[in-house]
Structures are given as C-alpha cells and as structure tokens.
Protein backbone atom coordinates (compact mmCIF):
# COMPACT_ATOMS: atom_id res chain seq x y z
CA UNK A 1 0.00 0.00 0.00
CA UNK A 2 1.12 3.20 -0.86
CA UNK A 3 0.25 6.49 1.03
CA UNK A 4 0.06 9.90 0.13
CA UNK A 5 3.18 11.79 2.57
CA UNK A 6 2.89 15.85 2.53
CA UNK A 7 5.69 17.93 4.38
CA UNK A 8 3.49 20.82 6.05
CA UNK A 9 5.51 23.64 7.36
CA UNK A 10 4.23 25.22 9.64
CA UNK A 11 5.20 29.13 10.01
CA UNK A 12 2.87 29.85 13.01
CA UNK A 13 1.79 28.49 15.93
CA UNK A 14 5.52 27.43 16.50
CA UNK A 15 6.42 28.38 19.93
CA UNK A 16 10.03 26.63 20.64
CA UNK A 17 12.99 27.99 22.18
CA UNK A 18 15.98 27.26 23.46
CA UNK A 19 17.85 28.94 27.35
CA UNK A 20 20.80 28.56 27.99
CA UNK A 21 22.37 28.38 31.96
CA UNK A 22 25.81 29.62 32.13
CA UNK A 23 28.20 29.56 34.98
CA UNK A 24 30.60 32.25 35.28
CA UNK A 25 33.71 32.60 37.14
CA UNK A 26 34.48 36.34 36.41
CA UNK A 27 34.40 36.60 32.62
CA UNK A 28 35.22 32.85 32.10
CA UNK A 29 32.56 30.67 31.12
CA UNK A 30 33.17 27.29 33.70
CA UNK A 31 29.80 25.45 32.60
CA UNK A 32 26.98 25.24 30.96
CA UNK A 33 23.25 23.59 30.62
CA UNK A 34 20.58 24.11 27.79
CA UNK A 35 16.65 23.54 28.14
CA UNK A 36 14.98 23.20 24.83
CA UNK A 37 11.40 24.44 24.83
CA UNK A 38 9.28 22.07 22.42
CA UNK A 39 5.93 22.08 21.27
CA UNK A 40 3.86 19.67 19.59
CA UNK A 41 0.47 18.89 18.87
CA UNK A 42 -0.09 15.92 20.99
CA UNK A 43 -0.54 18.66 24.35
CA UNK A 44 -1.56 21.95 25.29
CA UNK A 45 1.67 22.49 27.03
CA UNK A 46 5.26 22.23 25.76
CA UNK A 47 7.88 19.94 26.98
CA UNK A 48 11.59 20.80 27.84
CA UNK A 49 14.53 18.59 26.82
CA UNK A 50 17.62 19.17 28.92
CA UNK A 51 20.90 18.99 26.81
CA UNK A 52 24.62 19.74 26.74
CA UNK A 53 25.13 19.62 30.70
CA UNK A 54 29.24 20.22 30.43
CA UNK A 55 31.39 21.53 33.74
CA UNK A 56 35.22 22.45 33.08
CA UNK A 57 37.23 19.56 33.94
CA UNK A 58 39.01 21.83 36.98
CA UNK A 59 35.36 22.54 38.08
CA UNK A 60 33.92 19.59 38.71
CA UNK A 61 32.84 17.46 41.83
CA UNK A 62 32.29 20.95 43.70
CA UNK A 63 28.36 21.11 42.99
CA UNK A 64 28.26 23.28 39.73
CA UNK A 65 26.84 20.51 37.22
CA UNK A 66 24.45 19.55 40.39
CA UNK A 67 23.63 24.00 40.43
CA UNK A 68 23.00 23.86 36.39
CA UNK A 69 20.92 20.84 36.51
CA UNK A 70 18.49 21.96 39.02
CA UNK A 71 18.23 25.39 37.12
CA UNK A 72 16.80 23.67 34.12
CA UNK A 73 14.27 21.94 36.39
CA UNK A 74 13.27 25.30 37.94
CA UNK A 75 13.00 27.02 34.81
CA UNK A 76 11.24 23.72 33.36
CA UNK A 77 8.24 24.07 35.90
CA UNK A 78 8.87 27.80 35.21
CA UNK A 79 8.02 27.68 32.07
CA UNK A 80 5.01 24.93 32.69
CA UNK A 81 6.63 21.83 30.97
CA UNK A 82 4.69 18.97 31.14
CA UNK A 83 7.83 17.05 31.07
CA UNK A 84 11.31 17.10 31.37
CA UNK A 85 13.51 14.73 29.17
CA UNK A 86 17.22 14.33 30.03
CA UNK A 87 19.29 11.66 27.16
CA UNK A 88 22.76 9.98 28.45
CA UNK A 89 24.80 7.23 26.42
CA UNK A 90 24.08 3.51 27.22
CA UNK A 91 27.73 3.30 28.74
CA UNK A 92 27.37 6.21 31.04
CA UNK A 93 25.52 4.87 34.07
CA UNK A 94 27.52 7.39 36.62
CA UNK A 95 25.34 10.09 34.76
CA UNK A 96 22.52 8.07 34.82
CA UNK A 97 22.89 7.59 38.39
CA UNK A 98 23.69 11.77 38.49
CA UNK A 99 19.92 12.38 37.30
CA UNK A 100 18.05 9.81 39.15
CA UNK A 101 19.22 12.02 42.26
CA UNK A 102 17.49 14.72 40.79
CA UNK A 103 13.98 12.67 40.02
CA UNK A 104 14.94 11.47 36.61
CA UNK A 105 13.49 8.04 35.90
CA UNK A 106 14.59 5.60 33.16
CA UNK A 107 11.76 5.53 30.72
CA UNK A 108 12.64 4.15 27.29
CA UNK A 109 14.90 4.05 24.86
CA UNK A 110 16.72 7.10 22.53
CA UNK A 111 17.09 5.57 18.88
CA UNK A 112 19.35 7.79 17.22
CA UNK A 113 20.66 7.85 13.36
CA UNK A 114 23.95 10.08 13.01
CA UNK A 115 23.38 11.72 9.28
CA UNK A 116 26.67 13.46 9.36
C-alpha cells in the first residue's frame, strides 16, 4: 500500500525555544546547561529537553553541574513543561545515576541515526 506523505511547514503556531544556563567565574565561562522548549500537537503544554550539561574539567565534583541541573528543572516548571527529558549514552551509568538524584526516571529508549 502506498500512502500519500505531505511535508506541512508550519510558520505559526511554532512556539520553541531554546535557554541557555551559564556559569561564570568572572568573565570565564566554567559550565553550561541548555533547556529546549518544544511544542507539539499531541498537548496543550510544551515539553523541555535538557541537553549539553558540560562543567570544566578543573570545576567539577564541587556542585556546579548539580547547580545547572536543578536550574533547568526550575526554569522547566517555570516555564510549565509537562515534562522534562534528560538523554545519556548507554555506557554512562555514573550520569545516569547523576539524574536519578534529581527525580529522573529511566523511561525508554533514545534511537538515534547520526546523518553526518
């Protein structure tokens, strides 16, 4: 069977966005956390994906990545997500420990296709 597939761009109605949490030390960027605001047409309210969580090497295991990741919650709810999606690799269970003392709970699986 053969169906009938139409790309439909849609130029309104599209309310995404992306923050970004920086940590400063003076002028010197030392980490950084980004919550992607996404909308869809499944629910009234968007959802937030948290994403490039990174710490300087020399600033880590103080409580910075732990300060970042609990920003992106608070402006989550902020912003009324419905949900809050976090992604790790397979082989990094010390991070997927990291967000399970946050409330993160292991839901599914991320299927992923690199095109570059």
């Amino acid at each position: 069977m053969s169906y009938d597939i139409q790309y439909m761009i849609q130029k309104k109605n599209i309310k995404s966005k992306a923050i970004k949490l920086e940590a400063k030390e003076g002028r010197k960027i030392v980490g950084r956390a980004f919550l992607y605001l996404i909308k869809n047409d499944l629910h009234k309210e968007r959802y937030g994906l948290l994403e490039d969580v990174f710490v300087e090497e020399a600033y880590r295991k103080n409580g910075l990545g732990a300060q970042l990741v609990e920003g992106i919650i608070k402006e989550a709810r902020r912003q009324k997500c419905y949900k809050l999606l976090a992604t790790s690799r397979m082989e990094r269970s010390n991070i997927h420990k990291y967000y399970e003392k946050f409330g993160f709970k292991k839901h599914g699986f991320e299927f992923r296709m690199e095109l570059k």
